[in-house]
PDB file of N, CA and C in Angstrom:
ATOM      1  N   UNK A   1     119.504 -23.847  26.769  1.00  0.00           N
ATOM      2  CA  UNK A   1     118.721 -24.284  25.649  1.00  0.00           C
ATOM      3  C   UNK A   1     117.314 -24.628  26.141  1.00  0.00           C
ATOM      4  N   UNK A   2     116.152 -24.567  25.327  1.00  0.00           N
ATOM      5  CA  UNK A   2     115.004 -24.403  25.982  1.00  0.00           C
ATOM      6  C   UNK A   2     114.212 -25.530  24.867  1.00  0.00           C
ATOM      7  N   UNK A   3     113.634 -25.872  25.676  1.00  0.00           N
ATOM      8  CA  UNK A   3     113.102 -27.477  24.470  1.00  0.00           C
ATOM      9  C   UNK A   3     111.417 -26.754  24.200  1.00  0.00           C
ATOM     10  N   UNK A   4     111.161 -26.936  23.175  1.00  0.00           N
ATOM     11  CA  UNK A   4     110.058 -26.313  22.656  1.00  0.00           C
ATOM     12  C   UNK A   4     109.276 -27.396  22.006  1.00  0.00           C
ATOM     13  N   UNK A   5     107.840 -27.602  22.426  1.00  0.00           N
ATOM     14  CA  UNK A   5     106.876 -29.116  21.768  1.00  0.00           C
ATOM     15  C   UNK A   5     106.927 -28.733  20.709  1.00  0.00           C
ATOM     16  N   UNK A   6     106.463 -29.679  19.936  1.00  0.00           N
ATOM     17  CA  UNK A   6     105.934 -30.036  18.541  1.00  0.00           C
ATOM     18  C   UNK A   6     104.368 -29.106  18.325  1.00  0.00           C
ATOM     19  N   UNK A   7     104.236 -28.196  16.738  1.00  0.00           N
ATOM     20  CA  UNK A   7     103.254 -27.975  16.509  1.00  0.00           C
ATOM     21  C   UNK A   7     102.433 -28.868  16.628  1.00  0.00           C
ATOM     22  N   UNK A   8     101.392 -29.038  17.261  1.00  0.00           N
ATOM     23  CA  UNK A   8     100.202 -30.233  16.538  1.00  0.00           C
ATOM     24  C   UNK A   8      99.009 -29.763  16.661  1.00  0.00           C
ATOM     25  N   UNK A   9      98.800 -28.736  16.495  1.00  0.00           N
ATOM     26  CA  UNK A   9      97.562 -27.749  15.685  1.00  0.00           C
ATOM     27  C   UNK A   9      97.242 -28.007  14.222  1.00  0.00           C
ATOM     28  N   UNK A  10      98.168 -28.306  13.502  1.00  0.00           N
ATOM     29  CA  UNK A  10      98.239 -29.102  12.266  1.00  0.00           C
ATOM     30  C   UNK A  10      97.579 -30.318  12.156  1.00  0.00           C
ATOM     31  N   UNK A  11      96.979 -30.782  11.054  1.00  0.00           N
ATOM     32  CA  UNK A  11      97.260 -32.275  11.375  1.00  0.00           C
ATOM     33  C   UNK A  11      98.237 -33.099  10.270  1.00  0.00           C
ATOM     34  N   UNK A  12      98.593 -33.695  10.426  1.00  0.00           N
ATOM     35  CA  UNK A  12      99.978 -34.454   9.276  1.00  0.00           C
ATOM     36  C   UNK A  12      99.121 -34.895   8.038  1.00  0.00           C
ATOM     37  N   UNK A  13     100.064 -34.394   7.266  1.00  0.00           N
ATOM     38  CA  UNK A  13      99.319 -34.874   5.921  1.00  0.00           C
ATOM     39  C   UNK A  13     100.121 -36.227   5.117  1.00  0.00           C
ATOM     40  N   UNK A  14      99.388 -37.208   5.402  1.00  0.00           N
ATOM     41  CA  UNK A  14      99.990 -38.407   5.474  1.00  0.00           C
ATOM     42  C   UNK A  14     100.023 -39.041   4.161  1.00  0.00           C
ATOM     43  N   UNK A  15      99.020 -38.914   3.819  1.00  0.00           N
ATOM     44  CA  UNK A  15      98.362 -39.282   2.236  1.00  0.00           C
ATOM     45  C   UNK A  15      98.966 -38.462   1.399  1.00  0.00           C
ATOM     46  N   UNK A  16     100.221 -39.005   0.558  1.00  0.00           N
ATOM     47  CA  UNK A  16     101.059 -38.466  -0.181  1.00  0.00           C
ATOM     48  C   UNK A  16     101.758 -37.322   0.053  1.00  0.00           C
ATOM     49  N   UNK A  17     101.738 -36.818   1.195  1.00  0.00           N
ATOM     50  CA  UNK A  17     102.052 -35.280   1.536  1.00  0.00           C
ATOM     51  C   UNK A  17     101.620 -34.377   1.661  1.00  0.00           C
ATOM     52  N   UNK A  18     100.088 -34.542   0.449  1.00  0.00           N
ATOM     53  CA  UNK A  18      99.695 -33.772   0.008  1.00  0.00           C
ATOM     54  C   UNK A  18      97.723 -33.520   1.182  1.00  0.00           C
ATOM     55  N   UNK A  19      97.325 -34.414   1.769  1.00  0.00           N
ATOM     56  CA  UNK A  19      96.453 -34.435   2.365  1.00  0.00           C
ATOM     57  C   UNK A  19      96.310 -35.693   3.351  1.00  0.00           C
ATOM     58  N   UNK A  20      95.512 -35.407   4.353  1.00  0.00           N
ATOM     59  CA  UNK A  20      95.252 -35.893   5.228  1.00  0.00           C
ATOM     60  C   UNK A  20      94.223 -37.202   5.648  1.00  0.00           C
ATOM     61  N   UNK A  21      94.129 -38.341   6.575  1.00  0.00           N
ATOM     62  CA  UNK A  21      93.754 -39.443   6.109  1.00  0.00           C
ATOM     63  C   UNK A  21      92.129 -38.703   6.048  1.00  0.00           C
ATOM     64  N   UNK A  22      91.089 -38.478   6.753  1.00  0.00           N
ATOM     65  CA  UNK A  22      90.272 -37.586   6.706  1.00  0.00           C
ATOM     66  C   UNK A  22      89.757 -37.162   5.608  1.00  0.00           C
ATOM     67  N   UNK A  23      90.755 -36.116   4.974  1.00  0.00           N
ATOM     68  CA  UNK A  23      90.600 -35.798   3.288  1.00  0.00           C
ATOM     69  C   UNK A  23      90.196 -37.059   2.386  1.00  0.00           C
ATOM     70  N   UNK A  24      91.115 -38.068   2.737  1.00  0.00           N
ATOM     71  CA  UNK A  24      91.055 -39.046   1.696  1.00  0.00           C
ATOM     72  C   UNK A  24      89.835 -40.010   1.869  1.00  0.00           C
ATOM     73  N   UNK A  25      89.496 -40.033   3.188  1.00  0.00           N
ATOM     74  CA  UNK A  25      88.372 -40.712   3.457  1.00  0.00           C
ATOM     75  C   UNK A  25      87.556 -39.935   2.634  1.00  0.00           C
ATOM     76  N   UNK A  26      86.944 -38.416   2.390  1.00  0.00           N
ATOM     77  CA  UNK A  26      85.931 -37.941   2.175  1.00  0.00           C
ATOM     78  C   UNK A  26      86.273 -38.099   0.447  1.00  0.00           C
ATOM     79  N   UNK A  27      87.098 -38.063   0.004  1.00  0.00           N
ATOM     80  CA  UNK A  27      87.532 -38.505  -1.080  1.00  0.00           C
ATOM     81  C   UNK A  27      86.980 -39.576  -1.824  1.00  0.00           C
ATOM     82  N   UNK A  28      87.035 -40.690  -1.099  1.00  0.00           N
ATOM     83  CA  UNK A  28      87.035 -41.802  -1.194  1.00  0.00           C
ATOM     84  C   UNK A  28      85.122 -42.143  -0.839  1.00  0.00           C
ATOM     85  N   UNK A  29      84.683 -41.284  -0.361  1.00  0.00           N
ATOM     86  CA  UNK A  29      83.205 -41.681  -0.284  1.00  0.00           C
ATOM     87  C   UNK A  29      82.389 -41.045  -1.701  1.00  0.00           C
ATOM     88  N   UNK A  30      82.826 -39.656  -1.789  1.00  0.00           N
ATOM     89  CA  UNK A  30      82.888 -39.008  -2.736  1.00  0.00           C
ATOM     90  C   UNK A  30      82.578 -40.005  -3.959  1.00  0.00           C
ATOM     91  N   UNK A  31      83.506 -40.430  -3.759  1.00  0.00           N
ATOM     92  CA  UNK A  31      84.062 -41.742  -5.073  1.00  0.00           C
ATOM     93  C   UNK A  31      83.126 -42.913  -5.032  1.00  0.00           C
ATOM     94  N   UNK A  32      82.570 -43.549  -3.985  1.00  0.00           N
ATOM     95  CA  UNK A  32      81.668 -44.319  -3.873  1.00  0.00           C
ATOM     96  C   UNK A  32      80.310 -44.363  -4.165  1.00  0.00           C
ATOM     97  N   UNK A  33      80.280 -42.593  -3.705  1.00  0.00           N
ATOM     98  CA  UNK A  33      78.959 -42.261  -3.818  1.00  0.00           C
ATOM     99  C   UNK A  33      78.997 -41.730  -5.927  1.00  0.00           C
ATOM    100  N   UNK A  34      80.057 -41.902  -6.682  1.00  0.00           N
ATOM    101  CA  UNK A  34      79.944 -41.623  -8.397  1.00  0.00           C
ATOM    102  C   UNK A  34      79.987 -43.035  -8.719  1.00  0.00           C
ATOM    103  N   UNK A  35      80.391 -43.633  -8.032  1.00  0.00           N
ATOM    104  CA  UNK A  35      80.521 -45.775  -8.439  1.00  0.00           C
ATOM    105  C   UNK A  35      79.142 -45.905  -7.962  1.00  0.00           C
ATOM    106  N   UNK A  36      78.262 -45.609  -7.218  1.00  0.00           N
ATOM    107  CA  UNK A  36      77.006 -46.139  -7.030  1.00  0.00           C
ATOM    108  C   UNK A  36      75.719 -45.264  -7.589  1.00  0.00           C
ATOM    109  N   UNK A  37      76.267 -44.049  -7.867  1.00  0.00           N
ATOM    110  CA  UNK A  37      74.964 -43.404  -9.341  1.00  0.00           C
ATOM    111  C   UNK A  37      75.346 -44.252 -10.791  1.00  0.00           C
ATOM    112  N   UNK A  38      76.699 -44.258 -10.736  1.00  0.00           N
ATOM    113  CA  UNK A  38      77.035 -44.652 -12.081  1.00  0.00           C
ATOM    114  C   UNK A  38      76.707 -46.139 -12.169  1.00  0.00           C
ATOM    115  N   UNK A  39      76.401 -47.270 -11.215  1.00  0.00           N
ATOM    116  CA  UNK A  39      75.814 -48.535 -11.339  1.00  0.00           C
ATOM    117  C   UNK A  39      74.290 -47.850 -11.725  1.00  0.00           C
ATOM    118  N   UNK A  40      74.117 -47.679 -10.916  1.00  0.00           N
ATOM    119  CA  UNK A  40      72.219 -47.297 -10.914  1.00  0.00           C
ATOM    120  C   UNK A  40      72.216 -46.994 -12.225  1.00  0.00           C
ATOM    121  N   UNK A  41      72.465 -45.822 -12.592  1.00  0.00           N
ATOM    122  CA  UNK A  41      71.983 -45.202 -13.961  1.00  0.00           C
ATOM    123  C   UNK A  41      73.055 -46.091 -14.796  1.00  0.00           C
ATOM    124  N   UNK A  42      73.549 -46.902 -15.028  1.00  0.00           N
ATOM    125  CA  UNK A  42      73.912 -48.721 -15.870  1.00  0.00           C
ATOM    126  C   UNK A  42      73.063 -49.273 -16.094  1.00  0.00           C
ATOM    127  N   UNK A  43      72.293 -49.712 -15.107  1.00  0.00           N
ATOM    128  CA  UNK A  43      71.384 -50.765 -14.716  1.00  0.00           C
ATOM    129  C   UNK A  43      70.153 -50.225 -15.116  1.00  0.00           C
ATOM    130  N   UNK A  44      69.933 -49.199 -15.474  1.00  0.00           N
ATOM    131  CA  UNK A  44      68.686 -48.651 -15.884  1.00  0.00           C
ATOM    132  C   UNK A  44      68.742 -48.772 -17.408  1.00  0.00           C
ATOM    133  N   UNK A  45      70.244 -48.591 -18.181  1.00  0.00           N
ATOM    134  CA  UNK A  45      70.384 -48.548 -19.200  1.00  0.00           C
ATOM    135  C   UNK A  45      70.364 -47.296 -19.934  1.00  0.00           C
ATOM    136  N   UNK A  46      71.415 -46.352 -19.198  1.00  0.00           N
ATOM    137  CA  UNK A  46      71.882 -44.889 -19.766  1.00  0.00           C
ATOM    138  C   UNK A  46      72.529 -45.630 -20.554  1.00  0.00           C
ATOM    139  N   UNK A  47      73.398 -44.961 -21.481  1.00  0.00           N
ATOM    140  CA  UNK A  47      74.237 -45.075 -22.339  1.00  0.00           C
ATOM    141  C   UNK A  47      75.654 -44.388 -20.991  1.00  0.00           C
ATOM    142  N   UNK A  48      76.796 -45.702 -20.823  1.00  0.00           N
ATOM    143  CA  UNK A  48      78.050 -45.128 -20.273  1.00  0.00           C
ATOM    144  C   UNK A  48      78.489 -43.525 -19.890  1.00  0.00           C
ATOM    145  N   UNK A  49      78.704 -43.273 -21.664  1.00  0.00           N
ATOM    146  CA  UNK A  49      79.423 -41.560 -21.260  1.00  0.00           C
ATOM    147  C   UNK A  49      78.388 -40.638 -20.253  1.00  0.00           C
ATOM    148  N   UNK A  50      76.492 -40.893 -20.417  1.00  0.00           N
ATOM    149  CA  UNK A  50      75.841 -40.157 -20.084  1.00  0.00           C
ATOM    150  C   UNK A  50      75.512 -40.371 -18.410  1.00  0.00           C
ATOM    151  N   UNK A  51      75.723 -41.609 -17.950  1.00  0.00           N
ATOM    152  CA  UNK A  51      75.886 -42.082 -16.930  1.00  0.00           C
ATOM    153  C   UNK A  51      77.062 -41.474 -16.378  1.00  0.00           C
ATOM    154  N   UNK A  52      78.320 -41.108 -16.699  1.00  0.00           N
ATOM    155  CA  UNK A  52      79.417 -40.581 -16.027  1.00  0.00           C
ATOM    156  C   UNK A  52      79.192 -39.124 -15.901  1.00  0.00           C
ATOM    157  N   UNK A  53      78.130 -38.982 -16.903  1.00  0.00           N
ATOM    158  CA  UNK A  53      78.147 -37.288 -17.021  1.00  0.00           C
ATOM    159  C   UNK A  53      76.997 -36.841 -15.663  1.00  0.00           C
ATOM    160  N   UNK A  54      76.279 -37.497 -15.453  1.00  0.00           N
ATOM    161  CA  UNK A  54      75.286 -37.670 -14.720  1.00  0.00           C
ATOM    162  C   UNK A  54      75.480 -37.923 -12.826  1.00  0.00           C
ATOM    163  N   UNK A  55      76.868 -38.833 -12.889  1.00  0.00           N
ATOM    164  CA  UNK A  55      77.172 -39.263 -11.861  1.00  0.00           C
ATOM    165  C   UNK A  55      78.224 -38.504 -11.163  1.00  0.00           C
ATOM    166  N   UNK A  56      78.939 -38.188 -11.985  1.00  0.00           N
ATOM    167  CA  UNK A  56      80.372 -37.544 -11.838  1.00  0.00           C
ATOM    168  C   UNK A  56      79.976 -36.187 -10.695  1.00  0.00           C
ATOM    169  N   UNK A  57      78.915 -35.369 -11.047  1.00  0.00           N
ATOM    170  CA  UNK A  57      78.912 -34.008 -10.146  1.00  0.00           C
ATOM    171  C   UNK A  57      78.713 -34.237  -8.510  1.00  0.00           C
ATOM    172  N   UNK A  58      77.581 -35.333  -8.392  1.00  0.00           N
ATOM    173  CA  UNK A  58      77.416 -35.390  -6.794  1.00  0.00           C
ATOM    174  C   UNK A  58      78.272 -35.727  -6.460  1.00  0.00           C
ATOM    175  N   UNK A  59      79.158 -36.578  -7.048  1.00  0.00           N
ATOM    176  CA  UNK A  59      79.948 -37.778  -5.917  1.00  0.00           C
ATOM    177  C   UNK A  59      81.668 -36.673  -5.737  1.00  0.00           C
ATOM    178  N   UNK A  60      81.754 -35.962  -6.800  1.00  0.00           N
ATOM    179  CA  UNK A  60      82.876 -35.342  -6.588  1.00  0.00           C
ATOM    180  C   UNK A  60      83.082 -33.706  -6.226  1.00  0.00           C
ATOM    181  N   UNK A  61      81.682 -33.082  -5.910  1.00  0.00           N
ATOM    182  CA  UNK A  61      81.478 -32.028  -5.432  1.00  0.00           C
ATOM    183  C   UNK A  61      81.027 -32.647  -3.376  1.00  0.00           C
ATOM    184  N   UNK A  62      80.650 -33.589  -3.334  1.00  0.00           N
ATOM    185  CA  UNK A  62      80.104 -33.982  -1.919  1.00  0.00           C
ATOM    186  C   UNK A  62      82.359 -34.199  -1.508  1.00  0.00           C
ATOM    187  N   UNK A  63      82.935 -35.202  -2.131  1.00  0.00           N
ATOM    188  CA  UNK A  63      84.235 -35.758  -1.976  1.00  0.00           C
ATOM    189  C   UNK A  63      84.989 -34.143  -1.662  1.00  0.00           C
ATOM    190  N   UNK A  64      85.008 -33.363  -2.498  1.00  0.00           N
ATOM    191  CA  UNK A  64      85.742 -32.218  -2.337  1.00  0.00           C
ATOM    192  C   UNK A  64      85.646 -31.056  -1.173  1.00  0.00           C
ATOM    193  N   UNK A  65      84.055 -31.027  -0.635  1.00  0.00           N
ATOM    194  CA  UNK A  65      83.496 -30.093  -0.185  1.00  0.00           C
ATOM    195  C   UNK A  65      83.641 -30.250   1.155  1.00  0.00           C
ATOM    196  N   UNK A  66      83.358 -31.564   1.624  1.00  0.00           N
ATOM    197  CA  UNK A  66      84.096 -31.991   2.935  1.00  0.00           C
ATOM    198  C   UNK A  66      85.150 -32.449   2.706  1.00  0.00           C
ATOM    199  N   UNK A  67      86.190 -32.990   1.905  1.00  0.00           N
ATOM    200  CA  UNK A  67      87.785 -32.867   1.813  1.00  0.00           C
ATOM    201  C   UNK A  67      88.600 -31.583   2.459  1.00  0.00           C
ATOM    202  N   UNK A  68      87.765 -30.721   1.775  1.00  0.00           N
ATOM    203  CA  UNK A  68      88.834 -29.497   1.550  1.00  0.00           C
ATOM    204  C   UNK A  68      88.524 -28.282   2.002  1.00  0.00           C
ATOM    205  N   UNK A  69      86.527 -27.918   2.130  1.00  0.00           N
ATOM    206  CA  UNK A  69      86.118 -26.324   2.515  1.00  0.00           C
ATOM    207  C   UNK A  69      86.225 -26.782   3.698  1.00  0.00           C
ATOM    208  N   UNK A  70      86.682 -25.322   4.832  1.00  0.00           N
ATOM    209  CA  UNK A  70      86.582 -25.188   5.906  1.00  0.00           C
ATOM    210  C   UNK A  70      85.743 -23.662   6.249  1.00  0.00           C
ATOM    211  N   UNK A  71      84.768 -23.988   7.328  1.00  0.00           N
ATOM    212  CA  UNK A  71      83.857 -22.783   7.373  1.00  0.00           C
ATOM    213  C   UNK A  71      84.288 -22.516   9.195  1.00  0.00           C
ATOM    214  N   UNK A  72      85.238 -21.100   9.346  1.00  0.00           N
ATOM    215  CA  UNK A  72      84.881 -20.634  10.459  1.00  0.00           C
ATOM    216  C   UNK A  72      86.623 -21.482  10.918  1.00  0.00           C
ATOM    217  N   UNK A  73      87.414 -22.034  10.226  1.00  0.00           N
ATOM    218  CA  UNK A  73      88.727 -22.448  10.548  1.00  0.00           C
ATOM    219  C   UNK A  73      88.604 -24.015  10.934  1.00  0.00           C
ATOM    220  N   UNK A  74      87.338 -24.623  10.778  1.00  0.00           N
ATOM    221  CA  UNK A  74      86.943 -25.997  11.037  1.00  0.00           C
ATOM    222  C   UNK A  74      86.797 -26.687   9.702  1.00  0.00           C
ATOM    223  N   UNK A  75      86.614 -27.968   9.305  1.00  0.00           N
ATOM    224  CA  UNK A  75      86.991 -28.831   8.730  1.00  0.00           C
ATOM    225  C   UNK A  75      85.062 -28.779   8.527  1.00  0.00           C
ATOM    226  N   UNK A  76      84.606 -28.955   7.036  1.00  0.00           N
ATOM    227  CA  UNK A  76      83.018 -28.663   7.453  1.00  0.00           C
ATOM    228  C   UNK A  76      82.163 -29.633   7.817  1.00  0.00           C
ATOM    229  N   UNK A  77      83.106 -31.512   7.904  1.00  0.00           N
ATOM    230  CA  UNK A  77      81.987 -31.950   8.644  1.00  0.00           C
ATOM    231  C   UNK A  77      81.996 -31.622  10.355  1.00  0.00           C
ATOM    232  N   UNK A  78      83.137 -31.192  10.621  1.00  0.00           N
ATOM    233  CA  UNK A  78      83.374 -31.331  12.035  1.00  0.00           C
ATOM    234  C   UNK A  78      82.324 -29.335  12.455  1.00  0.00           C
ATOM    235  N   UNK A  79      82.435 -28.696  11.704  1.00  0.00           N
ATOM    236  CA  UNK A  79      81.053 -27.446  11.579  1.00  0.00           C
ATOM    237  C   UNK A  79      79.867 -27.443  11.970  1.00  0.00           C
ATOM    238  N   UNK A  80      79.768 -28.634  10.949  1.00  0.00           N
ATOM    239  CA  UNK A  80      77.908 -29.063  10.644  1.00  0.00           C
ATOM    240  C   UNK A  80      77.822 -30.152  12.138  1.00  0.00           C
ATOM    241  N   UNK A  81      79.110 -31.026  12.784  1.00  0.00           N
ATOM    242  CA  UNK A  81      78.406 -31.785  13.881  1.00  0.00           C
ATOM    243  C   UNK A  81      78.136 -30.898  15.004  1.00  0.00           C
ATOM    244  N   UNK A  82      79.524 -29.829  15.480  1.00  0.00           N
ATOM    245  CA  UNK A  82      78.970 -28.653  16.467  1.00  0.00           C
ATOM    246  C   UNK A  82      77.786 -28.051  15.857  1.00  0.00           C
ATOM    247  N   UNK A  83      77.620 -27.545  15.080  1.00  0.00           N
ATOM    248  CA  UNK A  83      76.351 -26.521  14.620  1.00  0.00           C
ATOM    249  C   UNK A  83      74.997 -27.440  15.548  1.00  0.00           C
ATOM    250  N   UNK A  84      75.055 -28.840  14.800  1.00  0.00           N
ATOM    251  CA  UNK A  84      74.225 -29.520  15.276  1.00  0.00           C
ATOM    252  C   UNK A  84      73.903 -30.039  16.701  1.00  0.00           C
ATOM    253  N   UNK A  85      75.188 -30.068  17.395  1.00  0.00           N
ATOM    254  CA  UNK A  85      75.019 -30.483  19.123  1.00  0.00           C
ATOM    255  C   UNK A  85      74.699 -28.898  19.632  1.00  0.00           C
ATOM    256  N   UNK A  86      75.384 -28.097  19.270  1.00  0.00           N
ATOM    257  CA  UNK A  86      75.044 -26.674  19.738  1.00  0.00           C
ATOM    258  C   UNK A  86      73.201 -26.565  19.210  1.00  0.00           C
ATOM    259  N   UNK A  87      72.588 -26.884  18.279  1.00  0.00           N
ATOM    260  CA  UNK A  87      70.948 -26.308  17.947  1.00  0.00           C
ATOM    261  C   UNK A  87      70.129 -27.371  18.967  1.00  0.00           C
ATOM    262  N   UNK A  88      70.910 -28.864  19.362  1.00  0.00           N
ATOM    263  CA  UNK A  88      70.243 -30.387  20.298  1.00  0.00           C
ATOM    264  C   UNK A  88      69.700 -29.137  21.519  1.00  0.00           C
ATOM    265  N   UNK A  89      70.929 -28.627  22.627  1.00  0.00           N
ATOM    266  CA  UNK A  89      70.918 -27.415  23.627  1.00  0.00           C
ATOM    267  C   UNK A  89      69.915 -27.138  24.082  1.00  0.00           C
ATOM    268  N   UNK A  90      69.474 -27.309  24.869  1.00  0.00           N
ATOM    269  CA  UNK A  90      68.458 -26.865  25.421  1.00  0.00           C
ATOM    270  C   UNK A  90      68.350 -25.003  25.118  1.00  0.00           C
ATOM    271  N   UNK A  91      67.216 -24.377  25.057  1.00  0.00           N
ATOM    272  CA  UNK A  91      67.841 -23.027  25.331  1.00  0.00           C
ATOM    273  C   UNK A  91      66.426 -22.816  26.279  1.00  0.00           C
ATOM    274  N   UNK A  92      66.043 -23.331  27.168  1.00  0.00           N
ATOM    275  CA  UNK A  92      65.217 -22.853  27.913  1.00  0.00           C
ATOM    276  C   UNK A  92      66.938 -23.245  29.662  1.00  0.00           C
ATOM    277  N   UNK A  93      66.728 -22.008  29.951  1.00  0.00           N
ATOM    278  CA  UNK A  93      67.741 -22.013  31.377  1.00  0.00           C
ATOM    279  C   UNK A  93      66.640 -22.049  32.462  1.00  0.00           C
ATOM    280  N   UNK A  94      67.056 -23.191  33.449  1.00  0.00           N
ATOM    281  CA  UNK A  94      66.352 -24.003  34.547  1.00  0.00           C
ATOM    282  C   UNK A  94      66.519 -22.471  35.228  1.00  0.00           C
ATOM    283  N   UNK A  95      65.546 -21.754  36.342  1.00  0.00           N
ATOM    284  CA  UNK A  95      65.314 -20.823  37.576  1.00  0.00           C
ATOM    285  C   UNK A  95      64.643 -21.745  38.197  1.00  0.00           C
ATOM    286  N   UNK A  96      64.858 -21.577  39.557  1.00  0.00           N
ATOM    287  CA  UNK A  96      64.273 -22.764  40.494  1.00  0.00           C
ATOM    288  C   UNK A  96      63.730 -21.272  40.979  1.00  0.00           C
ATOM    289  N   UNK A  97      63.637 -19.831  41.237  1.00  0.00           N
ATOM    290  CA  UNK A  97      63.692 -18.688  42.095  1.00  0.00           C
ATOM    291  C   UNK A  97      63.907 -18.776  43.368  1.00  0.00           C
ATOM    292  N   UNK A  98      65.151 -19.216  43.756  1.00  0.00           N
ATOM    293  CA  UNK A  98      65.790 -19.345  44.948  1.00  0.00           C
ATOM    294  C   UNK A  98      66.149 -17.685  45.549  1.00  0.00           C
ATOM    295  N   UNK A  99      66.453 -17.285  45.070  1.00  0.00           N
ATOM    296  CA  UNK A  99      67.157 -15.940  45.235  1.00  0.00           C
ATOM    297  C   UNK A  99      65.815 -15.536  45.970  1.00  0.00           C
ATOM    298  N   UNK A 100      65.891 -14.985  46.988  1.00  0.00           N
ATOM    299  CA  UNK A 100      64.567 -14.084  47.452  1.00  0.00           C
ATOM    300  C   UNK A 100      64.179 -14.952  48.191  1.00  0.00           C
ATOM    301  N   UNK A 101      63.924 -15.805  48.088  1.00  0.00           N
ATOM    302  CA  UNK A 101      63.315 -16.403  48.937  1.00  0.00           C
ATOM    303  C   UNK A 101      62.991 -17.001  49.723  1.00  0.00           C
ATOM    304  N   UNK A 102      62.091 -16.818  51.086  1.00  0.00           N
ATOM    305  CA  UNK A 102      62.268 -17.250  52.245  1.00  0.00           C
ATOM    306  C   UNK A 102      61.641 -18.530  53.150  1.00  0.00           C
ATOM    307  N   UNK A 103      62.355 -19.449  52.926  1.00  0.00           N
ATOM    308  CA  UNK A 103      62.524 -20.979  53.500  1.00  0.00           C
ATOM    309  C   UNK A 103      61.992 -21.064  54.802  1.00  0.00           C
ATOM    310  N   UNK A 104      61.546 -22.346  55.130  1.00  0.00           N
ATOM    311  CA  UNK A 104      60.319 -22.609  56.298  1.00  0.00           C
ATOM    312  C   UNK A 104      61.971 -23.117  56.983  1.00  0.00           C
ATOM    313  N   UNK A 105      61.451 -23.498  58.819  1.00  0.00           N
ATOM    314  CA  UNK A 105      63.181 -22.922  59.592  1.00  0.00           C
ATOM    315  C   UNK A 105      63.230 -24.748  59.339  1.00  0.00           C
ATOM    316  N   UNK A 106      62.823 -25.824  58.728  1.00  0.00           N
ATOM    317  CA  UNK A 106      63.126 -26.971  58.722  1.00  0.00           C
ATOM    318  C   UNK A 106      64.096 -27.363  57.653  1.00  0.00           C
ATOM    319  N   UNK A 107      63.901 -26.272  56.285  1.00  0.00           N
ATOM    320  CA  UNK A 107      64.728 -26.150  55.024  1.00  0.00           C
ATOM    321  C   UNK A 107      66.259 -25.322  55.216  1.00  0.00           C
ATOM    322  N   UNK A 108      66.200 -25.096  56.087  1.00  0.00           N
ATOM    323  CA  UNK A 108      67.332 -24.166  56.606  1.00  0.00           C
ATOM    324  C   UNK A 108      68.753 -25.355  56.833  1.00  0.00           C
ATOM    325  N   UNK A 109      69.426 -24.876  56.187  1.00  0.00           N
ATOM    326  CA  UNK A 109      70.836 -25.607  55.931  1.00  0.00           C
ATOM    327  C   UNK A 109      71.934 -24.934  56.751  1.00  0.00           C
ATOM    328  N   UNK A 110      71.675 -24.293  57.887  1.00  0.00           N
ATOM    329  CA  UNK A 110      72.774 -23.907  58.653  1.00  0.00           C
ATOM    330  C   UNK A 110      71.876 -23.018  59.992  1.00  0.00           C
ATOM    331  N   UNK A 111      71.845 -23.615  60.579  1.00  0.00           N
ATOM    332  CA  UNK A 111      71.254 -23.395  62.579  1.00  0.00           C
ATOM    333  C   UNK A 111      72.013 -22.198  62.944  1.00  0.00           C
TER     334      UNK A 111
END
């Protein structure tokens, strides 16, 4: 009998079964970010329904988009942070022009 690990390429979907804590976090900001247009435009004195109508798209298109799209088999905030450490990169590559060239006999690392 041959013992075989556990998938964990997956990640467990903990949050009802149905999604992951991650998901629900982005969910849940999503949600923060329609509770804090929908104060603002209150406090300004929309009228309620027009305030929800108003608030409702950012906070639950931002909640969904990092919940749920994945670009390239990645999760898209974890995309956008490589995209971003990969563009930080230097792209100039250090040449010292070592190759070729011929050293005074004091730089010489082997007599």
């Amino acid at each position: 009998m041959y013992k075989v690990s556990a998938d964990t390429s997956e990640k467990e979907k903990a949050v009802g079964g149905i999604m992951t804590f991650g998901q629900a976090g982005w969910l849940v900001l999503g949600f923060l970010i329609f509770a804090g247009l929908f104060l603002l435009l209150a406090n300004i004195k929309v009228p309620v329904v027009l305030a929800v109508i108003l608030s409702l798209p950012p906070g639950a298109v931002f909640g969904c988009i990092f919940a749920f799209y994945k670009k390239g088999g990645l999760p898209l905030a974890t995309y956008l942070l490589y995209q971003h450490s990969f563009k930080q990169k230097s792209k100039v590559m250090v040449n010292d022009m070592v190759y070729g060239k011929t050293f005074a006999k004091e730089d010489e690392l082997f007599i």
